[in-house]
N, C-alpha and C. Protein backbone atom coordinates (compact mmCIF):
# COMPACT_ATOMS: atom_id res chain seq x y z
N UNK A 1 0.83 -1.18 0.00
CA UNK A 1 0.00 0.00 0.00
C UNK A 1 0.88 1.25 0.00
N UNK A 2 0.52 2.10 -0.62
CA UNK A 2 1.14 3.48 -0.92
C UNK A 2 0.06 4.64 -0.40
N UNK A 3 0.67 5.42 0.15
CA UNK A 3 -0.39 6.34 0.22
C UNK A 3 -0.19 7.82 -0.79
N UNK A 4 -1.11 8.71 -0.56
CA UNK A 4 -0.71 9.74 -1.70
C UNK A 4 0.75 11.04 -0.90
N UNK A 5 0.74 10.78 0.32
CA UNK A 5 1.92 11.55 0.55
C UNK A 5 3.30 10.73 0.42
N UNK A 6 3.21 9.83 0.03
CA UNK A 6 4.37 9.14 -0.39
C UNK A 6 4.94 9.01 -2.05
N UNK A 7 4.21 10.05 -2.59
CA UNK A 7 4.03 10.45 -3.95
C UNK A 7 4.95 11.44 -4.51
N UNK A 8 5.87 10.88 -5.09
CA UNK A 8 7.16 12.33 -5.27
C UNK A 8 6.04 13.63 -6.00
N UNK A 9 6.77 14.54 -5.42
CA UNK A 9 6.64 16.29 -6.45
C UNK A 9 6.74 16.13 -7.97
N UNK A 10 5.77 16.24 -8.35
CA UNK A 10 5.65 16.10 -10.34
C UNK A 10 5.35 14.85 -10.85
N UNK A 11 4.26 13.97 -10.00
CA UNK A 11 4.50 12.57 -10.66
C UNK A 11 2.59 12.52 -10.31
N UNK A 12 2.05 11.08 -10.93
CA UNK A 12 0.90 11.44 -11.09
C UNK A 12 0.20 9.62 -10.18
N UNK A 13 -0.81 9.72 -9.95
CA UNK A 13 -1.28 8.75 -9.13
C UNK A 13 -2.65 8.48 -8.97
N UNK A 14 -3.13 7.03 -9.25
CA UNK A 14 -4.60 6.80 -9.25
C UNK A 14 -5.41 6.49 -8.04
N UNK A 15 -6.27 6.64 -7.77
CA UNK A 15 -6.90 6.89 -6.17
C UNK A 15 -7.34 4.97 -5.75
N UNK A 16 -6.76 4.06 -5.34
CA UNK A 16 -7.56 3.19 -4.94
C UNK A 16 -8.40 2.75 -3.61
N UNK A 17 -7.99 3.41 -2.55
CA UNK A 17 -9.01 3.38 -1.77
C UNK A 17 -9.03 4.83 -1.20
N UNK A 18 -9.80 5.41 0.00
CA UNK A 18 -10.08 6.31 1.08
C UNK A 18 -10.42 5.38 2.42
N UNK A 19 -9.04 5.78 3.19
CA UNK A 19 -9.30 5.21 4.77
C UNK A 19 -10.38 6.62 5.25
N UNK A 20 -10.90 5.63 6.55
CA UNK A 20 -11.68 6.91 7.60
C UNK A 20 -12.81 6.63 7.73
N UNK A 21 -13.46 7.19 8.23
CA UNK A 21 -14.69 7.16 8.66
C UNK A 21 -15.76 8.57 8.63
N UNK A 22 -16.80 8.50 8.85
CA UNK A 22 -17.74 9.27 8.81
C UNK A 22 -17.47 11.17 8.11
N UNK A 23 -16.86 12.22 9.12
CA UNK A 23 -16.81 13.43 8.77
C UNK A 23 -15.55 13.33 7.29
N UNK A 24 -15.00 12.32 8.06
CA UNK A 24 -13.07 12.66 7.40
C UNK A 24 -13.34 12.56 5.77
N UNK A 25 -13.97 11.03 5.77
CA UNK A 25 -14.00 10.48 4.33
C UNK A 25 -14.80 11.04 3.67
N UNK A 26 -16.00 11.75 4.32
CA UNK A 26 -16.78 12.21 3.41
C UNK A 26 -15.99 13.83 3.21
N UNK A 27 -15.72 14.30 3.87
CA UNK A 27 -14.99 15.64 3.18
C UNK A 27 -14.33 15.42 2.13
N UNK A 28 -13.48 14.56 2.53
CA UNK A 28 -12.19 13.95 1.23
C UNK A 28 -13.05 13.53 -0.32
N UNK A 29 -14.22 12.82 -0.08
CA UNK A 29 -14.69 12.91 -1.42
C UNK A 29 -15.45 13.97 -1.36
N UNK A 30 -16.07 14.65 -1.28
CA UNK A 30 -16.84 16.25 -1.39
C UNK A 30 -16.00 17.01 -2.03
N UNK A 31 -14.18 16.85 -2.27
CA UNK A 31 -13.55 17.29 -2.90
C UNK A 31 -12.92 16.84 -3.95
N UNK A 32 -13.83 15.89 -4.49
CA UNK A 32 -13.81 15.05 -5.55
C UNK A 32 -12.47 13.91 -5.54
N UNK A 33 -11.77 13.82 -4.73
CA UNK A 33 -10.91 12.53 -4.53
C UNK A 33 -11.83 11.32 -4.68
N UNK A 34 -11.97 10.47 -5.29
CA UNK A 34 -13.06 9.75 -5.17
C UNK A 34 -12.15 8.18 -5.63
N UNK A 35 -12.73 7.09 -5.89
CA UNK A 35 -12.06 6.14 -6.15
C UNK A 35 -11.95 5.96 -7.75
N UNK A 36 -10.55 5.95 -8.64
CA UNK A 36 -10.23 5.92 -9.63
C UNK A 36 -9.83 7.01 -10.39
N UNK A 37 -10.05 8.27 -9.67
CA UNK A 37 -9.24 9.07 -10.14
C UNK A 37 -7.65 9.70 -10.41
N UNK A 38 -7.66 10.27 -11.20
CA UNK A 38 -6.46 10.96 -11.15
C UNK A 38 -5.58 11.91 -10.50
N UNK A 39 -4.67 11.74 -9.72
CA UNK A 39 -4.27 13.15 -8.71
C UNK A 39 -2.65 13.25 -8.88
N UNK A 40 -2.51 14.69 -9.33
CA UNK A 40 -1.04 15.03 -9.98
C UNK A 40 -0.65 15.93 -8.48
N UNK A 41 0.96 15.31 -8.03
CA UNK A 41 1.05 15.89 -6.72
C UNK A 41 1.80 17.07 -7.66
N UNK A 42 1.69 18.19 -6.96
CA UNK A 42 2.43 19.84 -7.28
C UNK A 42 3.58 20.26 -7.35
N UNK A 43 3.21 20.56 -5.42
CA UNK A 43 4.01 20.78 -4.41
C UNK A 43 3.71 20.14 -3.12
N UNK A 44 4.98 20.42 -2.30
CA UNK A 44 5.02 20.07 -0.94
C UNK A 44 5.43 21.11 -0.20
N UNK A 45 5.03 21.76 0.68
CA UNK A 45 5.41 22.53 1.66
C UNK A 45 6.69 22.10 2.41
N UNK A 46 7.85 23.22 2.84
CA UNK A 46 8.77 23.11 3.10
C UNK A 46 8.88 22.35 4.46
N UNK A 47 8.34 22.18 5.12
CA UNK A 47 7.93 21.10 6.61
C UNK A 47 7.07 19.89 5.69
N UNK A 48 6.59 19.72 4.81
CA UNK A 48 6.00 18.44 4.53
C UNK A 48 4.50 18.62 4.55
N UNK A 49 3.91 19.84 5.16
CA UNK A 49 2.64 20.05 5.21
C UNK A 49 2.14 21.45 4.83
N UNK A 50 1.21 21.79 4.27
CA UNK A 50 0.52 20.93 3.52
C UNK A 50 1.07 20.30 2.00
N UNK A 51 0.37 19.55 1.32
CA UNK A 51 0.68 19.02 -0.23
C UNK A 51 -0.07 19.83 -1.10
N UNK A 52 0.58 20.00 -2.12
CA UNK A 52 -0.90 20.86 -3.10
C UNK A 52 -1.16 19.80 -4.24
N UNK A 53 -1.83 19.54 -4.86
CA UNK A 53 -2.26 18.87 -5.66
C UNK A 53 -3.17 19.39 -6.62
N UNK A 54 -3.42 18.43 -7.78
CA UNK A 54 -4.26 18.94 -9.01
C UNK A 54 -5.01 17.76 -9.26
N UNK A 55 -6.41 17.59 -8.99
CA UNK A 55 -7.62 16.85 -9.10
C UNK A 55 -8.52 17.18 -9.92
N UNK A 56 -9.25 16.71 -11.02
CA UNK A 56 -10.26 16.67 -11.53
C UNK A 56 -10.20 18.14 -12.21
N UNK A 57 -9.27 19.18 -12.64
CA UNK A 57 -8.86 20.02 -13.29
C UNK A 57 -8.62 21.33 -12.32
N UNK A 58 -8.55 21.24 -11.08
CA UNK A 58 -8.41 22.06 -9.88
C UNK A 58 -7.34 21.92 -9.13
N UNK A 59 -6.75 23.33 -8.54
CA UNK A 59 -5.45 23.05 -7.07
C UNK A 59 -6.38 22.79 -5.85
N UNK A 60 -5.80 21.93 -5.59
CA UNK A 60 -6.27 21.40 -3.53
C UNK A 60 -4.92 21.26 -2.80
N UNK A 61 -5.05 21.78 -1.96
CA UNK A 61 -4.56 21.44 -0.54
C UNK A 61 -4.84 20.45 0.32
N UNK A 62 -3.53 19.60 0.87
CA UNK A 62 -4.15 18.46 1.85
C UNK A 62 -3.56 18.52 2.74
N UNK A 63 -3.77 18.56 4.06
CA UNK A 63 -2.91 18.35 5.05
C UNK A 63 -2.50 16.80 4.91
N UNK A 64 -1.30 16.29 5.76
CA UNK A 64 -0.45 15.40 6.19
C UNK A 64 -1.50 14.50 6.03
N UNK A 65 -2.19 14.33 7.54
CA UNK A 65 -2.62 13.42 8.09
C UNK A 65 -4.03 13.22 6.62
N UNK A 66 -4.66 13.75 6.00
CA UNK A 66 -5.89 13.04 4.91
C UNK A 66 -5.04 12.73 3.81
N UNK A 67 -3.85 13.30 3.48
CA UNK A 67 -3.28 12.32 2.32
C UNK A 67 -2.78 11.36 2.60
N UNK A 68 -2.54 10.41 3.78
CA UNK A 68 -1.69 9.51 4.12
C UNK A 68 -3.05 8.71 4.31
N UNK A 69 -4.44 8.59 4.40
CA UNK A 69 -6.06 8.43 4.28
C UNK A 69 -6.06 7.94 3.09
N UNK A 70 -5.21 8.24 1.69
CA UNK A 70 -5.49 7.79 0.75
C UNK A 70 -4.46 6.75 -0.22
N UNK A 71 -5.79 5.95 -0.70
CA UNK A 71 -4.07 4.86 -1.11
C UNK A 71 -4.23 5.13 -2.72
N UNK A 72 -3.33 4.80 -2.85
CA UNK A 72 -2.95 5.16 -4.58
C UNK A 72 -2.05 4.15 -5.43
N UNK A 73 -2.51 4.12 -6.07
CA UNK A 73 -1.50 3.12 -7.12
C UNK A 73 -0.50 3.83 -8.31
């Protein structure tokens, strides 16, 4: 298992699951992370937090702890 913060800067990654439960997971898809998509990591913040990313033709922000929530292939 991989998660999406284990995703080098400039490389691209398909969504296979969302850990969590109730508030967490459903935010995470409300922002269209969903299962099978596409997510191009950006940047990384100079401490590691937050990640920026490019989803579904948009920049997002993730903190640490919800990208490590997501596994990716």
């Amino acid at each position: 298992m991989k998660s999406l913060r284990e995703v080098p800067v400039g490389s691209r990654a398909k969504v296979v699951r969302i850990y969590g439960e109730g508030a967490v997971k459903r935010r995470i898809m409300d922002m269209g992370i969903t299962k099978g998509v596409e997510i191009s990591v950006r940047k990384v913040a100079p401490l590691g937090d937050p990640i920026e990313i490019t989803v579904r033709g948009y920049e997002l922000s993730l903190r640490k702890a919800d990208a490590e929530s997501i596994e990716v292939e």
